[in-house]
Protein backbone atom coordinates (compact mmCIF):
# COMPACT_ATOMS: atom_id res chain seq x y z
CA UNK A 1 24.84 -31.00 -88.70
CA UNK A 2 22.89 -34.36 -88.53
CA UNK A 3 23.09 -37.15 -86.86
CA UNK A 4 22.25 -40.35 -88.64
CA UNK A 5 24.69 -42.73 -88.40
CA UNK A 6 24.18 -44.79 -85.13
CA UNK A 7 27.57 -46.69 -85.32
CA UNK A 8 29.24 -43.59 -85.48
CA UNK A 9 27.29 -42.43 -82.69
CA UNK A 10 28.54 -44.92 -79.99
CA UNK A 11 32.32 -44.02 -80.90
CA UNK A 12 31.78 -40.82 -79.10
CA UNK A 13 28.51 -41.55 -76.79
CA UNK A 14 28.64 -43.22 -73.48
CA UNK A 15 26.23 -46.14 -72.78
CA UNK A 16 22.90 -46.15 -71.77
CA UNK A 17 22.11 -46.18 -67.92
CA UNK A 18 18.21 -46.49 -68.04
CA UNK A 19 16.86 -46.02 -64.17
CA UNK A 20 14.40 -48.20 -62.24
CA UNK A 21 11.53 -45.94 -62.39
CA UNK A 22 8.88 -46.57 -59.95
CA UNK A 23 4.59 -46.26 -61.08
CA UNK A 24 4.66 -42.49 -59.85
CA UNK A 25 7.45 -41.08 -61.61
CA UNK A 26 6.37 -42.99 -64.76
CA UNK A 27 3.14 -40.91 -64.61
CA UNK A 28 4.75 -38.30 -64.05
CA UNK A 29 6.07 -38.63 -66.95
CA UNK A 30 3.36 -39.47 -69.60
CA UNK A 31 0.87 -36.54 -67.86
CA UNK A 32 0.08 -33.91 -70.95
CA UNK A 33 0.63 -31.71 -68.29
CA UNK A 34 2.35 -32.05 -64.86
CA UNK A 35 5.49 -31.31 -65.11
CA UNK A 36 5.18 -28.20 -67.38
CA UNK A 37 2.29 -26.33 -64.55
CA UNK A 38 5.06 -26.97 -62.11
CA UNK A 39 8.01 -25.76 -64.10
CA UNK A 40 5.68 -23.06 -64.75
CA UNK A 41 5.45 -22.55 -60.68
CA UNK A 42 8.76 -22.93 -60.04
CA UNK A 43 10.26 -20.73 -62.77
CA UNK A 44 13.43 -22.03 -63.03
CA UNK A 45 14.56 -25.91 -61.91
CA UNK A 46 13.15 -27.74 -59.22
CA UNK A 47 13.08 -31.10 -57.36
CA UNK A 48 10.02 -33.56 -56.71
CA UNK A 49 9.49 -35.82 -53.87
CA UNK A 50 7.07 -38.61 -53.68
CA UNK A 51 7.32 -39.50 -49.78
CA UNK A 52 4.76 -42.35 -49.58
CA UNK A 53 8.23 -44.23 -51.54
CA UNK A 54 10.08 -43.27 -47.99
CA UNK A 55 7.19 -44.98 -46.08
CA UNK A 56 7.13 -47.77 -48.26
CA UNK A 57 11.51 -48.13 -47.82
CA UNK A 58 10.94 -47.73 -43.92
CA UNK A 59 8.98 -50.26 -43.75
CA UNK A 60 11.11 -52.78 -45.66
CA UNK A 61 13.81 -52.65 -42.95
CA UNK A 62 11.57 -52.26 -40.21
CA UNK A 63 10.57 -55.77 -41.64
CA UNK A 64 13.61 -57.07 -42.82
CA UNK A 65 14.58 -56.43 -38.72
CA UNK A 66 11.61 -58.46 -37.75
CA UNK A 67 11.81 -61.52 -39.98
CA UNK A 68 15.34 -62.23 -38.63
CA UNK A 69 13.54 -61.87 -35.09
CA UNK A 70 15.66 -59.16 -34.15
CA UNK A 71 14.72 -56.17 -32.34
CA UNK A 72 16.26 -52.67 -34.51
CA UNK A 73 15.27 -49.31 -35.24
CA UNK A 74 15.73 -47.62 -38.24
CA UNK A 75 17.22 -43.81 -38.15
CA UNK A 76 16.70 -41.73 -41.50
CA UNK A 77 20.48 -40.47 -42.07
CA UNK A 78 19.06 -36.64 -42.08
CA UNK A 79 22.22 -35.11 -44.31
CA UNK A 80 20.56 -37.58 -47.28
CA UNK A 81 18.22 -34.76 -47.80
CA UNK A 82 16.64 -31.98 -46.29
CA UNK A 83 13.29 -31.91 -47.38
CA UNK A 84 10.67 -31.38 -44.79
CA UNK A 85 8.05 -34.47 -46.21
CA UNK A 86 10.79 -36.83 -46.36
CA UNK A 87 11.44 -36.41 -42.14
CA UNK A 88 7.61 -35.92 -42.02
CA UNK A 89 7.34 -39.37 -43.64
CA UNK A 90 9.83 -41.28 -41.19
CA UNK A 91 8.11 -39.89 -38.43
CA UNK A 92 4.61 -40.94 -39.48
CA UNK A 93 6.65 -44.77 -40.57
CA UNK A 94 7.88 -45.00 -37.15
CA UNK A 95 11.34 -44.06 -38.07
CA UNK A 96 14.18 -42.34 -36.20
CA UNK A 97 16.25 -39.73 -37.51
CA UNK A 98 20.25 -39.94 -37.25
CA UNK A 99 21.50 -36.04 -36.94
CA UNK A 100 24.55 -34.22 -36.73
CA UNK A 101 23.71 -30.73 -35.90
CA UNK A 102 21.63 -28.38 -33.99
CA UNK A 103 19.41 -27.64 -36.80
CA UNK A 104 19.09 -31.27 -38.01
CA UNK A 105 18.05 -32.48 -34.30
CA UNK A 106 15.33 -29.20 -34.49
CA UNK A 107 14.46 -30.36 -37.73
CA UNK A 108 13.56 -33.38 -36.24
CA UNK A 109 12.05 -32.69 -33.62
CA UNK A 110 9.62 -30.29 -35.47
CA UNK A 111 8.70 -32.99 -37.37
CA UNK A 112 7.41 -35.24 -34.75
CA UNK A 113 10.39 -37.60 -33.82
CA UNK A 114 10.69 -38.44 -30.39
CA UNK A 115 14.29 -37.27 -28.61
CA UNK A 116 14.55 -40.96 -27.71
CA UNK A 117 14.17 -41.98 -31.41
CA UNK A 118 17.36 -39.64 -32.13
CA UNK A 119 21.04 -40.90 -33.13
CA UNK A 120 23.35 -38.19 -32.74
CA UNK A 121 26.48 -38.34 -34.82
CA UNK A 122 29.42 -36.82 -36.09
CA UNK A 123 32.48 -35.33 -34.76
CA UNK A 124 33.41 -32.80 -32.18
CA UNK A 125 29.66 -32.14 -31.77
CA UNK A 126 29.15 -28.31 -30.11
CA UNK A 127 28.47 -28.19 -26.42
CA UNK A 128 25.23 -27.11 -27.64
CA UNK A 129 24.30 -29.98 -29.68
CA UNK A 130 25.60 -32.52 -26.46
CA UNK A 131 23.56 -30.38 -23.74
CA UNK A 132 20.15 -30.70 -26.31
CA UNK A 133 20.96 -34.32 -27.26
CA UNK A 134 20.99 -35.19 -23.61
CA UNK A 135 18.17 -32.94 -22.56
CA UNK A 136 15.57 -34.77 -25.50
CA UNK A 137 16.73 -38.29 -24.41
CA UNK A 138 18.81 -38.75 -27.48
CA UNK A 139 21.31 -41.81 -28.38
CA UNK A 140 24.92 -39.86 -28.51
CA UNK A 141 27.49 -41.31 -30.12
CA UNK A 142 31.04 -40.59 -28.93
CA UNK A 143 33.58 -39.91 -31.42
CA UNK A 144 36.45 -39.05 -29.40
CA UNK A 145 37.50 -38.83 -25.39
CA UNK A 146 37.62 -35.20 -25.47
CA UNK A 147 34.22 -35.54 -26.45
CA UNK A 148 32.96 -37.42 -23.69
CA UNK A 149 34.79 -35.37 -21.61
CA UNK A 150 32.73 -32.75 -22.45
CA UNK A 151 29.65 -34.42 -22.34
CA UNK A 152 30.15 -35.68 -18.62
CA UNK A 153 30.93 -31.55 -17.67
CA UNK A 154 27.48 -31.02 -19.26
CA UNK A 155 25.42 -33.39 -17.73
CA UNK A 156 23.08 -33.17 -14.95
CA UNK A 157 21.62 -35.57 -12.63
CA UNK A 158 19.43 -37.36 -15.57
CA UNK A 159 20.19 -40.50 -17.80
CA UNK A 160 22.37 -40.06 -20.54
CA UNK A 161 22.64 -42.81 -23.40
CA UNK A 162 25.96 -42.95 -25.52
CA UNK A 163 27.26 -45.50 -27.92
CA UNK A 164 30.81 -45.26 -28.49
CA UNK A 165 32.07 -44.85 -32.31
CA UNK A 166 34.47 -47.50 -32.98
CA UNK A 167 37.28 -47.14 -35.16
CA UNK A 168 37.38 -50.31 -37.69
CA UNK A 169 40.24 -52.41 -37.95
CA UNK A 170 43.08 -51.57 -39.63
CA UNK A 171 41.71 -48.27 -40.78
CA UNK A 172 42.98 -44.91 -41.28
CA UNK A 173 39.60 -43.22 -40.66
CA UNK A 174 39.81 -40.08 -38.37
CA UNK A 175 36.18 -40.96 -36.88
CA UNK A 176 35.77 -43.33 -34.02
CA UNK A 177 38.15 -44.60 -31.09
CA UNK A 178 40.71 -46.82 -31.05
CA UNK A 179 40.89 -50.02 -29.18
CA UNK A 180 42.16 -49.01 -26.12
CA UNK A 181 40.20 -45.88 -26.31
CA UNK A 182 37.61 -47.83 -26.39
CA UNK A 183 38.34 -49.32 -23.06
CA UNK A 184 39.52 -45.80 -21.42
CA UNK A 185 36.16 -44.69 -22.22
CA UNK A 186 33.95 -47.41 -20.97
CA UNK A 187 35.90 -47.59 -17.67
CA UNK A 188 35.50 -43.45 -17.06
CA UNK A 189 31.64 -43.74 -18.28
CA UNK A 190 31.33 -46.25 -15.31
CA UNK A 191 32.53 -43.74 -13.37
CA UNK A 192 29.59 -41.41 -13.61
CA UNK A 193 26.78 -41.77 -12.68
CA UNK A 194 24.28 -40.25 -15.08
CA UNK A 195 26.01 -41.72 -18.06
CA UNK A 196 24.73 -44.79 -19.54
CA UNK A 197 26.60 -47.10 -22.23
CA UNK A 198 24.11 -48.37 -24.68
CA UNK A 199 26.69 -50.37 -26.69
CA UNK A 200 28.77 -49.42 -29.34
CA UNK A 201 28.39 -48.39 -33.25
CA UNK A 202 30.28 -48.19 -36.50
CA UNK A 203 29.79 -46.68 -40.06
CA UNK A 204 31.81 -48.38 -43.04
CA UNK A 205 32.63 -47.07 -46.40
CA UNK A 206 31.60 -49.30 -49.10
CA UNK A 207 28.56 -52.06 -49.28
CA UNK A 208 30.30 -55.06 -48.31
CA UNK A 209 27.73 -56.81 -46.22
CA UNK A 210 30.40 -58.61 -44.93
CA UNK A 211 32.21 -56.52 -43.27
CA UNK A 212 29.44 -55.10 -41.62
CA UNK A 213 28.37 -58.36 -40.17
CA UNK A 214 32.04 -59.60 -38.85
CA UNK A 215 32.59 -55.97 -37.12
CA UNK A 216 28.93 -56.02 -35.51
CA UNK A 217 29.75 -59.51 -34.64
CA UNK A 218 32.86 -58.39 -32.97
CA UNK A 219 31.07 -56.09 -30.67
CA UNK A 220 28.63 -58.31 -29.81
CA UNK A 221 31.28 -59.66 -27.76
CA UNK A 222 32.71 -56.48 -26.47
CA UNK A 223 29.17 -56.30 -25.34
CA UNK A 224 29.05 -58.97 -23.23
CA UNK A 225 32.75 -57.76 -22.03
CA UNK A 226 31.54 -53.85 -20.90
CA UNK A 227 28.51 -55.33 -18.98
CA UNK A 228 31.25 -57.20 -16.53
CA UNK A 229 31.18 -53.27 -15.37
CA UNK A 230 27.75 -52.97 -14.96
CA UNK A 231 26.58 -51.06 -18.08
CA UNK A 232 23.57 -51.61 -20.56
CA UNK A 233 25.02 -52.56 -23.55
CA UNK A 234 22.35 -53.40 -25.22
CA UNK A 235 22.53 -51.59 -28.74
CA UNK A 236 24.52 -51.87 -31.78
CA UNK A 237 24.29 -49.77 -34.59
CA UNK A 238 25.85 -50.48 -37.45
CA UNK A 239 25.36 -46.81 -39.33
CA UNK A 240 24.04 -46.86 -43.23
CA UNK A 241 25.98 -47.93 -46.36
CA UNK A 242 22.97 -49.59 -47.77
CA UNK A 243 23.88 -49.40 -51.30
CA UNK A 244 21.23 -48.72 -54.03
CA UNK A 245 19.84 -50.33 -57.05
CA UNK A 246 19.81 -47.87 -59.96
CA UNK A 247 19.77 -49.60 -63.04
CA UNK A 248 19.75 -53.28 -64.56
CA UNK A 249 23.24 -55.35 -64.89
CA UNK A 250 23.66 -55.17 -68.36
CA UNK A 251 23.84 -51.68 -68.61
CA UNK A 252 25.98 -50.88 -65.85
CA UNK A 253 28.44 -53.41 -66.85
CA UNK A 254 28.60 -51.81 -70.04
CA UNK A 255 30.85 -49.10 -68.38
CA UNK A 256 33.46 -51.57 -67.17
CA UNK A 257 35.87 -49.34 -64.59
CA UNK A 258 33.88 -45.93 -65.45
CA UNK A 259 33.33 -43.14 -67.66
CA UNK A 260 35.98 -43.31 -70.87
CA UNK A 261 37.68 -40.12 -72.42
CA UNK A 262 36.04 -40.57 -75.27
CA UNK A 263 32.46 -40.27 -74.30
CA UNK A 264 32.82 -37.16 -72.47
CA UNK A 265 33.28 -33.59 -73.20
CA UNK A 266 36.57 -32.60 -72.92
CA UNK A 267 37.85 -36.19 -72.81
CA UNK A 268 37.50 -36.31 -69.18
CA UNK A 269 36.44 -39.31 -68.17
CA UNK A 270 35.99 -40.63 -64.51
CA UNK A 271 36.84 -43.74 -63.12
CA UNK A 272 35.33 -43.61 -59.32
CA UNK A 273 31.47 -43.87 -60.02
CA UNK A 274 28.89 -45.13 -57.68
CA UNK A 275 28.24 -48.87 -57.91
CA UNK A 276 24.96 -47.92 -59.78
CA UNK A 277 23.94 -51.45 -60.12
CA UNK A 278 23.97 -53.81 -57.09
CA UNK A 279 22.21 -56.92 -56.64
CA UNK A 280 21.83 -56.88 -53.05
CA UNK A 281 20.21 -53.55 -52.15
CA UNK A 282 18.62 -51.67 -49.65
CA UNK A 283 16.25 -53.98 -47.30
CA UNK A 284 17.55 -57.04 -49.07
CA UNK A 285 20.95 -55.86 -48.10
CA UNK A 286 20.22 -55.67 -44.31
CA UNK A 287 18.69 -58.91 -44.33
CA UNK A 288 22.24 -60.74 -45.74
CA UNK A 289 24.24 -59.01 -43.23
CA UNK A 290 21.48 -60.33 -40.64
CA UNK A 291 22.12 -64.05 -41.82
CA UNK A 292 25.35 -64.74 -42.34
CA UNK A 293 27.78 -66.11 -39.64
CA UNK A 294 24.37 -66.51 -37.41
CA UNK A 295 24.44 -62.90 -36.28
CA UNK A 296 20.74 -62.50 -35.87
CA UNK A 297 20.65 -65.40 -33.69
CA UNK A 298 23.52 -63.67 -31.79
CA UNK A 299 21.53 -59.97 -31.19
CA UNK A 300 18.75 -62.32 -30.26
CA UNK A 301 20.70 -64.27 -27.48
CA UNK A 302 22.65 -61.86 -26.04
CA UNK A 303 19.75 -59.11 -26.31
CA UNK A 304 21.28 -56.46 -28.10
CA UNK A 305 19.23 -54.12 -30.25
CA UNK A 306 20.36 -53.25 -33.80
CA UNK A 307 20.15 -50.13 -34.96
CA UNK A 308 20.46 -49.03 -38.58
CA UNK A 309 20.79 -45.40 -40.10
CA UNK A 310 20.40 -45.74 -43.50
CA UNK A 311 20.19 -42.54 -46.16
CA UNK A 312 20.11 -42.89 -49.63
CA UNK A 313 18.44 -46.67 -49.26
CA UNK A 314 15.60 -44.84 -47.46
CA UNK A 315 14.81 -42.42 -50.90
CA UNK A 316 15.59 -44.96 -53.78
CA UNK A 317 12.84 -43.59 -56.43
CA UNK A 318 11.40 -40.99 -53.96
CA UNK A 319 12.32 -37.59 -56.12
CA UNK A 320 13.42 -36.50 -59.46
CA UNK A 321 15.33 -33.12 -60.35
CA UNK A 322 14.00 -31.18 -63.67
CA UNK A 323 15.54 -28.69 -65.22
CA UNK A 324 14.43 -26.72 -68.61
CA UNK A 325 16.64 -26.45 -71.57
CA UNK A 326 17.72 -22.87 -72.60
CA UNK A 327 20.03 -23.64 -75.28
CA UNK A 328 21.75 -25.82 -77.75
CA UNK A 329 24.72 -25.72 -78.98
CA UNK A 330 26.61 -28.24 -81.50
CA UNK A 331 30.40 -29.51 -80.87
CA UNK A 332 32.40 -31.99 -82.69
CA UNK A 333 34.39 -34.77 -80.76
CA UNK A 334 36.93 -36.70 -83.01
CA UNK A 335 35.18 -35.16 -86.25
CA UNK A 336 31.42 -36.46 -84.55
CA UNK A 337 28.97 -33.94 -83.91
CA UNK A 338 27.07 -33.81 -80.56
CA UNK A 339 24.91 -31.26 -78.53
CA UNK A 340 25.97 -29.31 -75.65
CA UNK A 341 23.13 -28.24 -73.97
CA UNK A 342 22.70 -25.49 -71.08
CA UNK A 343 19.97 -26.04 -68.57
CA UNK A 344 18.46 -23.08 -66.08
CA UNK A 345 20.08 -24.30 -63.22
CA UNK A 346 23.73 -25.55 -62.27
CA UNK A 347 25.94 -28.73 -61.17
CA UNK A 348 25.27 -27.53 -58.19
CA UNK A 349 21.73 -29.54 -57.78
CA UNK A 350 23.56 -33.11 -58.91
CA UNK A 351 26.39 -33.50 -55.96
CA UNK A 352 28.03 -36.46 -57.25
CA UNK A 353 30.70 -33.56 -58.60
CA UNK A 354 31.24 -32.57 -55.49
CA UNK A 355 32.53 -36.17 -54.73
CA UNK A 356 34.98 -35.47 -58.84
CA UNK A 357 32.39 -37.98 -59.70
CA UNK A 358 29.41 -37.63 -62.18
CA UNK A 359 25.72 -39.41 -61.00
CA UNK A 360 25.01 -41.59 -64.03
CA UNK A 361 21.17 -42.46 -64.50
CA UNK A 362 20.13 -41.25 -67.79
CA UNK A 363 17.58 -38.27 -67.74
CA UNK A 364 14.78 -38.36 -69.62
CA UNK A 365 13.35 -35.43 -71.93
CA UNK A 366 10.33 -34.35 -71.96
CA UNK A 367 7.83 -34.51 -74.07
CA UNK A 368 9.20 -37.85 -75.09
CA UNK A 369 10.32 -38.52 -78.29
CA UNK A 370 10.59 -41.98 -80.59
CA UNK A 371 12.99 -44.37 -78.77
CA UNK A 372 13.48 -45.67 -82.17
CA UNK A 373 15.43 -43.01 -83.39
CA UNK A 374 18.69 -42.63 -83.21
CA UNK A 375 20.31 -41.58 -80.60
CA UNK A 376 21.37 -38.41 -79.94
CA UNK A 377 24.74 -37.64 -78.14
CA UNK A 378 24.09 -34.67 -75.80
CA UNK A 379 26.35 -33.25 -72.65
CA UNK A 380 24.22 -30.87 -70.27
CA UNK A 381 25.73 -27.68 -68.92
CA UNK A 382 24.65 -25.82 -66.00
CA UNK A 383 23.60 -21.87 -66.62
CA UNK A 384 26.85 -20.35 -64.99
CA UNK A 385 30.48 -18.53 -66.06
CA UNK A 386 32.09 -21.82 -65.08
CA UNK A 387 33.72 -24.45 -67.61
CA UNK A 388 33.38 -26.79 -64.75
CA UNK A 389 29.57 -26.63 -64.40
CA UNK A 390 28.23 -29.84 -65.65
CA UNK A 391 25.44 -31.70 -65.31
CA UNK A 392 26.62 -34.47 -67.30
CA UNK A 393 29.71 -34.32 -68.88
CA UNK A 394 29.28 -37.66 -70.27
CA UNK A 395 27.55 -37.69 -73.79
CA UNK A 396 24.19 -38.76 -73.17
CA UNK A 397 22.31 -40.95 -75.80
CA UNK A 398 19.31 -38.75 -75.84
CA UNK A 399 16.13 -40.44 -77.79
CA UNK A 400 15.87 -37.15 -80.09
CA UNK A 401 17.12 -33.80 -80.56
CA UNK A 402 16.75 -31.80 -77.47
CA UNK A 403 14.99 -28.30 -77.91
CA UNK A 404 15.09 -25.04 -76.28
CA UNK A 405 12.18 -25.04 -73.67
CA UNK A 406 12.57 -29.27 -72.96
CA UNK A 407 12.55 -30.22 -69.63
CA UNK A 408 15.49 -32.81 -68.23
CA UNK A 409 14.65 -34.88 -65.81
CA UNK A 410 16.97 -36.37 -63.52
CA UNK A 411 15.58 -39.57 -61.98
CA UNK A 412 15.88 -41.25 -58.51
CA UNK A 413 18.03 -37.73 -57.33
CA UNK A 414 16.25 -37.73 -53.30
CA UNK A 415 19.13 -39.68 -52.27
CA UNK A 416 22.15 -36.78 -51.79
CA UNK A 417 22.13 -35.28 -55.24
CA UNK A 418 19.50 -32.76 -54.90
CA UNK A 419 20.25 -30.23 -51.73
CA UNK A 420 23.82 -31.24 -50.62
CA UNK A 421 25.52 -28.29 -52.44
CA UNK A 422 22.72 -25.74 -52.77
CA UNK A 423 23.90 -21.96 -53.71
CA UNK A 424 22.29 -18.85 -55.01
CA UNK A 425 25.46 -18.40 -57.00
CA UNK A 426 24.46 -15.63 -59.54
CA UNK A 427 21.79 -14.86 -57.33
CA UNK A 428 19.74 -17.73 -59.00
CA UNK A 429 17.34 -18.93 -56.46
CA UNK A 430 17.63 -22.20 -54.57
CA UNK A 431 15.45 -25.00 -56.66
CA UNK A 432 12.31 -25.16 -54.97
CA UNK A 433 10.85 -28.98 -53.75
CA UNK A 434 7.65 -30.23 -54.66
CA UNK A 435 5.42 -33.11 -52.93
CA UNK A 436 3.93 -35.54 -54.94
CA UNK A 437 0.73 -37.92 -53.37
CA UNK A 438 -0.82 -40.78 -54.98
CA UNK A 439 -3.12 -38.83 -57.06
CA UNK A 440 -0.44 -36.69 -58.22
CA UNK A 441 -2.06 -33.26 -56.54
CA UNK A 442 1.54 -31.12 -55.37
CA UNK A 443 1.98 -28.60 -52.90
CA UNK A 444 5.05 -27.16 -52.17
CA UNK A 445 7.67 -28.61 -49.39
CA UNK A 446 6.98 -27.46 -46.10
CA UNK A 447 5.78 -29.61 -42.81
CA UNK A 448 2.32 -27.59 -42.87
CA UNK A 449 1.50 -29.11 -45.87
CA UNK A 450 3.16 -32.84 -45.79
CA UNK A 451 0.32 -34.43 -44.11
């Protein structure tokens, strides 16, 4: 069954969503050979990571700190992605590493960070993770009073920093303390003597940059109040939310309030997508939240440290996910053909379903084919028993017919698509990561070899 009739096409086809692609992952592209020797390694899908991109997005809030004139350390959000180059990279960029677990704050440590350069997060951390955060030097943040409860039984007769998690107004979050927790705790810290408050911190759902800067401007003053009792309070971290810039406006605004029934398989559409397009991203981000209401000026005269822990924002167009087609299938949708593809590996390597959401960048085939052809609308499903497993439920507008042995690849994945939900389910192995350099020579992921 053809497909030649391009009007007829967008009826069922959902519009393009063409990524930012950076130099790297463009060659990557157009090599004769590259990706095939390492689908050909991997034998079966697999990510690739170009870490000198993480340098390069360390460094852009490292300066975006520094041209505001205010003193802040960046923390790589660890839980963004596991990879052992991309911690190796923050390390060697003068990053710190945020962590929420016994094996991230190993992970860390392994790969060079300094315990003082470590943000400790989360909720109802183990006894375990408190007794090692405090031992390395660590920044703990306090979630909860039963928490730092805990914390002071642990504690010996060394310094202790802590940041307590504030709850933001008029939320309904079940992280963070309350106002007059707030004050409970800071009054009972003063009462031991190994326990140092740093300040206070704060993660926000959503990119508003205002609302990050009227909170952190709040605590500026409760700053000022907590050192009436003699403590530090000299740091205020603001967590990550940094939102990132995946494709151009026109595009994105081409899907209005999300994914409509009639572009997907199954006429399932989904309305709560990432904001895929955002004009003020990353670094750039950071740097509005610095100037508005004179907050930098406000850090800088009441000497308080900013600390940021962003995630994704740190791996914008640092890895790629590539999977290999092993079949094709035709379907009709509202008497319109379109292909169904299944792909060696599962839904289970794109977690934006794990959020009921789908991650909308447009992969690429490869080899290429004419981009003047029509397009070709093409849903990707993953190589499991499940109706559920999808790659892309949405009909793609492929730029020809896809083929059995194609590769799909899955641009600017690094950021929490490719190793939140790993499984073996089937007993298919876990993708395997690759490291890209400059020159394009790979080796597989592993600290041994990230240097």
């Amino acid at each position: 069954m053809g497909l030649t009739d391009a009007r007829s096409v967008t009826m069922i086809t959902a519009p393009p969503l063409t990524a930012h692609r950076d130099p790297w992952e463009r060659r990557l592209l157009t090599d004769p050979d590259l990706l095939a020797d390492l689908a050909r390694a991997a034998g079966g899908p697999f990510h690739a990571l170009y870490p000198d991109r993480v340098a390069a997005n360390v460094a852009a809030f490292r300066t975006a700190l520094a041209e505001e004139g205010v003193t802040g350390t960046v923390h790589y959000a660890r839980k963004a992605n596991k990879a052992d180059c991309v911690i190796d990279a923050c390390a060697r960029s003068g990053a710190g590493a945020d962590v929420s677990s016994v094996g991230e704050l190993r992970a860390a440590l392994g790969a060079g960070i300094r315990g003082a350069d470590l943000m400790i997060t989360g909720p109802a951390k183990p006894d375990r993770l408190l007794w090692l955060a405090a031992r390395h030097g660590a920044m703990i943040a306090i979630d909860a009073l039963d928490e730092l409860e805990r914390l002071i039984m642990i504690t010996g007769p060394e310094p202790v920093r802590v940041l307590l998690r504030v709850r933001p107004p008029d939320s309904t979050s079940r992280f963070g303390l309350a106002d007059a927790e707030l004050d409970a705790a800071a009054a009972r810290i003063a009462e031991v003597p190994a326990l140092r408050l740093q300040g206070f911190s704060f993660h926000l759902s959503g990119y508003d940059p205002a609302a990050r800067t009227r909170l952190a401007g709040a605590l500026v003053e409760r700053c000022r109040r907590v050192r009436t009792l003699d403590h530090p309070a000299d740091t205020i971290s603001i967590g990550g939310g940094f939102a990132v810039d995946y494709a151009a406006a026109d595009e994105w605004a081409a899907f209005g309030d999300g994914l409509a029934d009639r572009w997907c398989h199954g006429e399932q559409g989904v309305r709560d997508l990432y904001p895929y397009h955002s004009e003020l991203a990353g670094a750039a981000m950071l740097t509005t939240v610095l100037r508005a209401d004179g907050l930098a000026e406000r850090l800088r005269d009441n000497g308080i440290r900013l600390a940021v822990e962003p995630g994704r924002a740190l791996l914008d167009r640092a890895g790629c996910s590539v999977f290999r087609v092993l079949g094709v299938k035709t379907l009709t949708a509202r008497g319109l053909p379109y292909r169904m593809i299944t792909v060696d590996g599962s839904s289970l390597s794109l977690s934006e379903q794990w959020f009921g959401s789908e991650f909308l960048p447009d992969p690429a085939l490869w080899p290429a084919g004419d981009p003047a052809a029509v397009p070709v609308p093409t849903s990707v499903g993953g190589a499991t028993c499940l109706e559920s497993d999808l790659l892309s439920r949405r009909r793609i507008p492929l730029a020809r017919e896809p083929r059995i042995g194609d590769l799909l690849v899955y641009p600017n994945t690094a950021g929490y698509q490719m190793d939140s939900n790993e499984s073996s389910f089937h007993n298919h192995p876990i993708p395997p990561k690759f490291v890209l350099r400059a020159d394009l020579r790979w080796s597989l992921d592993q600290l041994g070899e990230c240097s």
